[in-house]
N, C-alpha and C. Protein backbone atom coordinates (compact mmCIF):
# COMPACT_ATOMS: atom_id res chain seq x y z
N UNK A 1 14.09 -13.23 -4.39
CA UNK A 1 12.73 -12.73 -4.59
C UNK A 1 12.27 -12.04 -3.30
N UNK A 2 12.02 -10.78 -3.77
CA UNK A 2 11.28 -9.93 -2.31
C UNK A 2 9.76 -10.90 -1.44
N UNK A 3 9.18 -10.47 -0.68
CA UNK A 3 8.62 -11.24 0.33
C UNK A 3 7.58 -10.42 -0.32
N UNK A 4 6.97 -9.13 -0.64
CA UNK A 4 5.82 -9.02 -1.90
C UNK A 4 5.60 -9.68 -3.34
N UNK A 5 6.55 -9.80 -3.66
CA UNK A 5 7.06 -10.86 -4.88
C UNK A 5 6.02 -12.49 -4.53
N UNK A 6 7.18 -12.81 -2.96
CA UNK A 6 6.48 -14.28 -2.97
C UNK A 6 4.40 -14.06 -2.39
N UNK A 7 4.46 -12.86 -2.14
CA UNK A 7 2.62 -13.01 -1.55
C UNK A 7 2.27 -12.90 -3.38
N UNK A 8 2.73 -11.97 -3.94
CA UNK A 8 1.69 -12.04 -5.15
C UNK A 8 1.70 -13.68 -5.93
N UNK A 9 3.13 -14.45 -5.88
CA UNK A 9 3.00 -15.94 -6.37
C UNK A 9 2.30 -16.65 -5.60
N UNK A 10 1.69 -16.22 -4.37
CA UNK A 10 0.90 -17.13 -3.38
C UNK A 10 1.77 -18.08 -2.64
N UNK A 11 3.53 -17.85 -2.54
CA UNK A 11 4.18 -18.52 -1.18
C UNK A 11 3.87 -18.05 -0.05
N UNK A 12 3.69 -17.07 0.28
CA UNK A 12 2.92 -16.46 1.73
C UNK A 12 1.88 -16.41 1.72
N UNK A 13 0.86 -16.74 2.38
CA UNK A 13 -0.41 -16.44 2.60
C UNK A 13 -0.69 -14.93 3.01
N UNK A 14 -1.79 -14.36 2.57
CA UNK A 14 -2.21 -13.06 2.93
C UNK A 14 -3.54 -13.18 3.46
N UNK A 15 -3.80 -11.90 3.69
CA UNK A 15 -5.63 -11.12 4.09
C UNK A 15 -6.23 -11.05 2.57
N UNK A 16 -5.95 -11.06 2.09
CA UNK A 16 -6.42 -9.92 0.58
C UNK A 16 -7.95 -8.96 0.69
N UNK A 17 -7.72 -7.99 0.54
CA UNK A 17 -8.89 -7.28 0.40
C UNK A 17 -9.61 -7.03 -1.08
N UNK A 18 -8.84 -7.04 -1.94
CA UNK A 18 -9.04 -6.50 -3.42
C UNK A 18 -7.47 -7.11 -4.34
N UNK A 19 -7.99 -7.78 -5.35
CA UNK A 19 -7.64 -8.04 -6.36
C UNK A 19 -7.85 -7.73 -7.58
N UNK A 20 -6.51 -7.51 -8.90
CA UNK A 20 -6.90 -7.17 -10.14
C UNK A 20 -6.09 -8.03 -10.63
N UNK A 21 -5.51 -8.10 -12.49
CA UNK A 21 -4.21 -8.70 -12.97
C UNK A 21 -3.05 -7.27 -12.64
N UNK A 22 -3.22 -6.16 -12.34
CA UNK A 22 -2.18 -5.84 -11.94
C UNK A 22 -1.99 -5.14 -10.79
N UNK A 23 -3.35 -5.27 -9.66
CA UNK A 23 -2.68 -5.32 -8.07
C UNK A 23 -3.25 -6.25 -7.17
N UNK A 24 -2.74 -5.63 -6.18
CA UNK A 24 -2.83 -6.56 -4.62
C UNK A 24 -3.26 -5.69 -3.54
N UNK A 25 -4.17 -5.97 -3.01
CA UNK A 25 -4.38 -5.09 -1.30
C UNK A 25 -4.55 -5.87 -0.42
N UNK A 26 -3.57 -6.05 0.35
CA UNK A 26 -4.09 -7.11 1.81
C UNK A 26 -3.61 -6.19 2.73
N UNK A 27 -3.69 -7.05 4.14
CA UNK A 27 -3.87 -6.45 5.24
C UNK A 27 -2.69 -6.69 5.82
N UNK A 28 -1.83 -5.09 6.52
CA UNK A 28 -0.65 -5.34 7.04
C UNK A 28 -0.70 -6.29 7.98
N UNK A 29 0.66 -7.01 8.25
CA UNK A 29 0.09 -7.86 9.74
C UNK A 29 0.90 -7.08 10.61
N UNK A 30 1.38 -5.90 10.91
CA UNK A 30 1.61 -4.59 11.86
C UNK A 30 0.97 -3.68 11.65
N UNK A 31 -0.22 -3.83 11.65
CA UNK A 31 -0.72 -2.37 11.39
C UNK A 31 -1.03 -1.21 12.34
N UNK A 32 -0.68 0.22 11.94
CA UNK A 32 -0.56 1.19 12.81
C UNK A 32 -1.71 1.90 12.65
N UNK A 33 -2.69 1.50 12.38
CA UNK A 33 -4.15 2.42 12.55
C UNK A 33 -4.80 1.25 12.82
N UNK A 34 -6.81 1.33 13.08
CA UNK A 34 -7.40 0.57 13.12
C UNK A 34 -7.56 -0.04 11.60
N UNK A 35 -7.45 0.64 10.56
CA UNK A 35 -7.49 -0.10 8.90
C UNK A 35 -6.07 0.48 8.45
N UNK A 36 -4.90 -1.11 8.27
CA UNK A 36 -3.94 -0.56 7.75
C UNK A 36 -3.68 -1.40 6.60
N UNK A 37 -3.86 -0.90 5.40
CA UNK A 37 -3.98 -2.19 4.24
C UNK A 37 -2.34 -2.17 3.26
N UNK A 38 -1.69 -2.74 2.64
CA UNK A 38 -0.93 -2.37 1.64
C UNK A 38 -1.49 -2.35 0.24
N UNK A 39 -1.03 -1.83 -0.48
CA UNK A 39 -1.27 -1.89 -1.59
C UNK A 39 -0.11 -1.81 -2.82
N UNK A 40 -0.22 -3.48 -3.58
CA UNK A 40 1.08 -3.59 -4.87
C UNK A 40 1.06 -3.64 -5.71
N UNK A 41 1.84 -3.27 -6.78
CA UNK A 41 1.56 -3.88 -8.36
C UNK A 41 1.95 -5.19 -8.11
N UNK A 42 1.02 -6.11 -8.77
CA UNK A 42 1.71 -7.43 -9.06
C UNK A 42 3.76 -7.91 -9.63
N UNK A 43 3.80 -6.89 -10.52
CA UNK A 43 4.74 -7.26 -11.19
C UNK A 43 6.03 -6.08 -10.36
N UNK A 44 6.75 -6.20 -10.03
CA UNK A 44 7.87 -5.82 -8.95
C UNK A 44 8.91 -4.66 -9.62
N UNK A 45 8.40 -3.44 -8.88
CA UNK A 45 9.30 -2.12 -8.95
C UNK A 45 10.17 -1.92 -8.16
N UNK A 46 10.93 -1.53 -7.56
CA UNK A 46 11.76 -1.39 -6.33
C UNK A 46 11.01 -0.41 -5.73
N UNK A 47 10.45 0.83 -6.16
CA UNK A 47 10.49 1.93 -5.40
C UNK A 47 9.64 3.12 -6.40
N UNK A 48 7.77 3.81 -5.52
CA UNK A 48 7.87 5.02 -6.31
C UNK A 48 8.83 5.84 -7.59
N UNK A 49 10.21 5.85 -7.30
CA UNK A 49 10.84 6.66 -7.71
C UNK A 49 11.25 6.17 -9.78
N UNK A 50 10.47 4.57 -9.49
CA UNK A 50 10.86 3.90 -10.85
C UNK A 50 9.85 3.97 -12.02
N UNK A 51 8.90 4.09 -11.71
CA UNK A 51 7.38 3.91 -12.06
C UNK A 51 7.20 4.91 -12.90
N UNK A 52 6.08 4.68 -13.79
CA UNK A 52 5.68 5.18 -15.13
C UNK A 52 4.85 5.50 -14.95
N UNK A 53 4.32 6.83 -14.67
CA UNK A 53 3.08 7.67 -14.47
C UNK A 53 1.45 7.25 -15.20
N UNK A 54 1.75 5.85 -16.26
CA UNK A 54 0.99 5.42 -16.31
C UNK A 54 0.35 4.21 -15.35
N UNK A 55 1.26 3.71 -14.42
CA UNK A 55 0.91 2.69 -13.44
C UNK A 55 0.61 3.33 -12.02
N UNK A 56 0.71 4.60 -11.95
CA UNK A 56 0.45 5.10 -11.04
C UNK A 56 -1.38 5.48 -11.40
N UNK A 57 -0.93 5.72 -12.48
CA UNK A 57 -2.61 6.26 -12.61
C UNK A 57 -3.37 5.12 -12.63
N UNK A 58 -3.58 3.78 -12.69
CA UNK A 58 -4.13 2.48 -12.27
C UNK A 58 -3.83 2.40 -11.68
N UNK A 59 -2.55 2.60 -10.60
CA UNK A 59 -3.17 2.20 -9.14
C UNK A 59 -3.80 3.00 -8.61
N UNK A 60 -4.03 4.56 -8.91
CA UNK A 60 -4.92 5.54 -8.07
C UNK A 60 -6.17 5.14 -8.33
N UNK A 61 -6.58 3.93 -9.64
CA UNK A 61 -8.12 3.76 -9.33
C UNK A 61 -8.09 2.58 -8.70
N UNK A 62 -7.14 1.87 -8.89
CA UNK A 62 -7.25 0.63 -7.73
C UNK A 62 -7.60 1.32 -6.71
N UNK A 63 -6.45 1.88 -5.92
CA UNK A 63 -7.05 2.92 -4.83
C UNK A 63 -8.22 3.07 -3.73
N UNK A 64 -8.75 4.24 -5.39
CA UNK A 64 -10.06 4.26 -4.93
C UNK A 64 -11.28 3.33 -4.82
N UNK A 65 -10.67 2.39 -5.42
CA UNK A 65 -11.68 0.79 -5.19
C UNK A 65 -11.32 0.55 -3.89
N UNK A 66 -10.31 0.52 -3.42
CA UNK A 66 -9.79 -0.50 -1.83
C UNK A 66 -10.20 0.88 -1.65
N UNK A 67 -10.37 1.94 -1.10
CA UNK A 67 -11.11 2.70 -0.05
C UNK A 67 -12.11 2.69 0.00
N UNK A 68 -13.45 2.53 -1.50
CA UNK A 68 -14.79 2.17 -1.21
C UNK A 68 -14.81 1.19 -0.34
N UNK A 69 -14.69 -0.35 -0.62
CA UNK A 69 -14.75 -0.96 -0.25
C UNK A 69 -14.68 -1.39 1.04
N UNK A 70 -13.55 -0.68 1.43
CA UNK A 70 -13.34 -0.21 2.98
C UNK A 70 -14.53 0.75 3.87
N UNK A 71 -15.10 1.20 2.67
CA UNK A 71 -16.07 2.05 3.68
C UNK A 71 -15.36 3.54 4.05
N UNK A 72 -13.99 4.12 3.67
CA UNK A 72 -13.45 5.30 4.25
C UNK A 72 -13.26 6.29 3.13
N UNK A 73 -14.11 6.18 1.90
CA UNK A 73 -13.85 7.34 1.04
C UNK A 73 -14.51 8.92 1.62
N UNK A 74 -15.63 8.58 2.30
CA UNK A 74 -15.87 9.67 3.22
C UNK A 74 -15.53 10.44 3.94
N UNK A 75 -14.93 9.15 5.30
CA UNK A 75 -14.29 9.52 6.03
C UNK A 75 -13.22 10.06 6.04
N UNK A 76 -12.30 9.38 5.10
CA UNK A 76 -10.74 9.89 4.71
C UNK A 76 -10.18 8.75 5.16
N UNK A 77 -8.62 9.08 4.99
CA UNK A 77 -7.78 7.94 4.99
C UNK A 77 -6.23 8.70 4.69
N UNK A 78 -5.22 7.79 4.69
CA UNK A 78 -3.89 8.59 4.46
C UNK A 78 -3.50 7.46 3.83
N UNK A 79 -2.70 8.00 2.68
CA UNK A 79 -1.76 6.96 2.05
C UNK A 79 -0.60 7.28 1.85
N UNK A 80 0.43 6.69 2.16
CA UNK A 80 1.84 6.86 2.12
C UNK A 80 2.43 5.81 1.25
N UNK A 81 3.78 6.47 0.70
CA UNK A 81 4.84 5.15 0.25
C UNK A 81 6.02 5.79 0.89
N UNK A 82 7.07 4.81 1.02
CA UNK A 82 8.27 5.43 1.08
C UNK A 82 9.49 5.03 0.48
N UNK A 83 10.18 5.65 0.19
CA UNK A 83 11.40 5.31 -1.06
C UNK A 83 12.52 5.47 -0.36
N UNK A 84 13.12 4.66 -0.74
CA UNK A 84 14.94 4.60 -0.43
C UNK A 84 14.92 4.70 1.28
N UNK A 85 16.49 4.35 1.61
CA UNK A 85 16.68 3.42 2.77
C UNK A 85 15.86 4.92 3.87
N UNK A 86 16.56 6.56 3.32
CA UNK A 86 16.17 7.81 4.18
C UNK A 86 14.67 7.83 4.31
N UNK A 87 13.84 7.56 3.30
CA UNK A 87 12.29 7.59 2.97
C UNK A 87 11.85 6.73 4.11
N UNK A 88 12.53 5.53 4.53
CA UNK A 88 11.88 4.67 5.58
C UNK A 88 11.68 2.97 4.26
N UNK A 89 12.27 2.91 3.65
CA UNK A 89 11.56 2.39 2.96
C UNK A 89 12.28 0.89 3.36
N UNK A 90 11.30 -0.31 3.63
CA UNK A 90 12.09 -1.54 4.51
C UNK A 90 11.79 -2.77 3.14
N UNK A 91 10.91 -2.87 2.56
CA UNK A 91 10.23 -3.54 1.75
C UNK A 91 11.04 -2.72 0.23
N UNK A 92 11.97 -3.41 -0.93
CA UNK A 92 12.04 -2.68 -1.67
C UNK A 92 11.66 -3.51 -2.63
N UNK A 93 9.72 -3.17 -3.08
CA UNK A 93 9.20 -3.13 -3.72
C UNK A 93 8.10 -2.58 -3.79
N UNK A 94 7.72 -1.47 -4.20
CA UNK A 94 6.83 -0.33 -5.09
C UNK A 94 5.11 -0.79 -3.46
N UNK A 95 5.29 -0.02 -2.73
CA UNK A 95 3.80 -0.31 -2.26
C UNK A 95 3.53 0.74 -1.39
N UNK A 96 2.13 0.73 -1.37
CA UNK A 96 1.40 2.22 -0.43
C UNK A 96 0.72 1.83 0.63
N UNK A 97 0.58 1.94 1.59
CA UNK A 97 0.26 2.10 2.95
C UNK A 97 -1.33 2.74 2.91
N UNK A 98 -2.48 1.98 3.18
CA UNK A 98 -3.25 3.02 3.58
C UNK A 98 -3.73 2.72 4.86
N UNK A 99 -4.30 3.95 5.89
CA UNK A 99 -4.28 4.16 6.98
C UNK A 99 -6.16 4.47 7.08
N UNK A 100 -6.80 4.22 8.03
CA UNK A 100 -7.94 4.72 8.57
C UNK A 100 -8.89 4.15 9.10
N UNK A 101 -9.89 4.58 9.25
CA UNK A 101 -11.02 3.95 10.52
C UNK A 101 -10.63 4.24 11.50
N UNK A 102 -9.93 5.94 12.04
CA UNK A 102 -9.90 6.83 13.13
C UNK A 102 -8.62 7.29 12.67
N UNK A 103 -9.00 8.83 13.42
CA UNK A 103 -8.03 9.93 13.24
C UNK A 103 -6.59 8.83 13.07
N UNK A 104 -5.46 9.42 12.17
CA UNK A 104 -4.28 9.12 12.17
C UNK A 104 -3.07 9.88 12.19
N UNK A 105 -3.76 11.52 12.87
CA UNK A 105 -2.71 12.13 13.04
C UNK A 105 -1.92 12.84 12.00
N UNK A 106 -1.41 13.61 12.99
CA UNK A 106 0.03 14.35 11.70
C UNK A 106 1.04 13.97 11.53
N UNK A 107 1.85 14.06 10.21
CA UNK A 107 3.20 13.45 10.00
C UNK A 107 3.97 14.61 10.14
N UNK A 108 3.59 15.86 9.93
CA UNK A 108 4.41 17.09 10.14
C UNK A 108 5.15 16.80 11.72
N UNK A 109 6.76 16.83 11.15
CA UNK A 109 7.29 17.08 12.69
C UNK A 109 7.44 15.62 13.36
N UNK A 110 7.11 14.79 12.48
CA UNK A 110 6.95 13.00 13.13
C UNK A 110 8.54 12.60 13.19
N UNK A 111 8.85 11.56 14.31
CA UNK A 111 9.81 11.07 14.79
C UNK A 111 10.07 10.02 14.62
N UNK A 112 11.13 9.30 13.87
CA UNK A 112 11.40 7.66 14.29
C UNK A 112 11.34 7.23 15.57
């Protein structure tokens, strides 16, 4: 069982910011901005690349719930996923990254 797997059964403890029956947003515990949250489906994809354009479209309003809430629909924010081992992807199960509460820069041209 992936280590998103065991936070959604509640073996790891989390932050949680926002809950539904089919996501999760807590708070990275590395996070690379001043607001770096994840965001999961409950039920375990490996990767963007598997997903049914209908679960994407509930999580884009999850989403936009964890960015109100956050306070950065204004301001902005960046959300990333990444897929497969080239994508960066370390966690293989389905989750998005969001970034903000100060500039976060460009990815154009970004370096491991």
């Amino acid at each position: 069982m992936c280590i998103f797997c065991k936070i959604v059964n509640n073996e790891i403890p989390n932050n949680t910011v926002l809950e539904n029956d089919e996501f999760l947003c807590f708070h990275d515990i590395n996070p690379a901005a001043k607001i770096h949250v994840l965001i999961i489906p409950k039920k375990h994809y490996d990767s963007f690349d598997v997903i049914e354009p209908e679960l994407m479209s509930n999580m884009t309003k999850f989403i936009h719930e964890v960015a109100s809430k956050l306070g950065v629909r204004e301001s902005g924010y960046r959300i990333i996923t990444n897929i497969g081992d080239h994508g960066g992807q370390e966690v293989h199960h389905l989750h998005i990254h969001l970034l903000a509460g100060e500039y976060v820069g460009r990815l154009v041209g970004a370096k491991k």
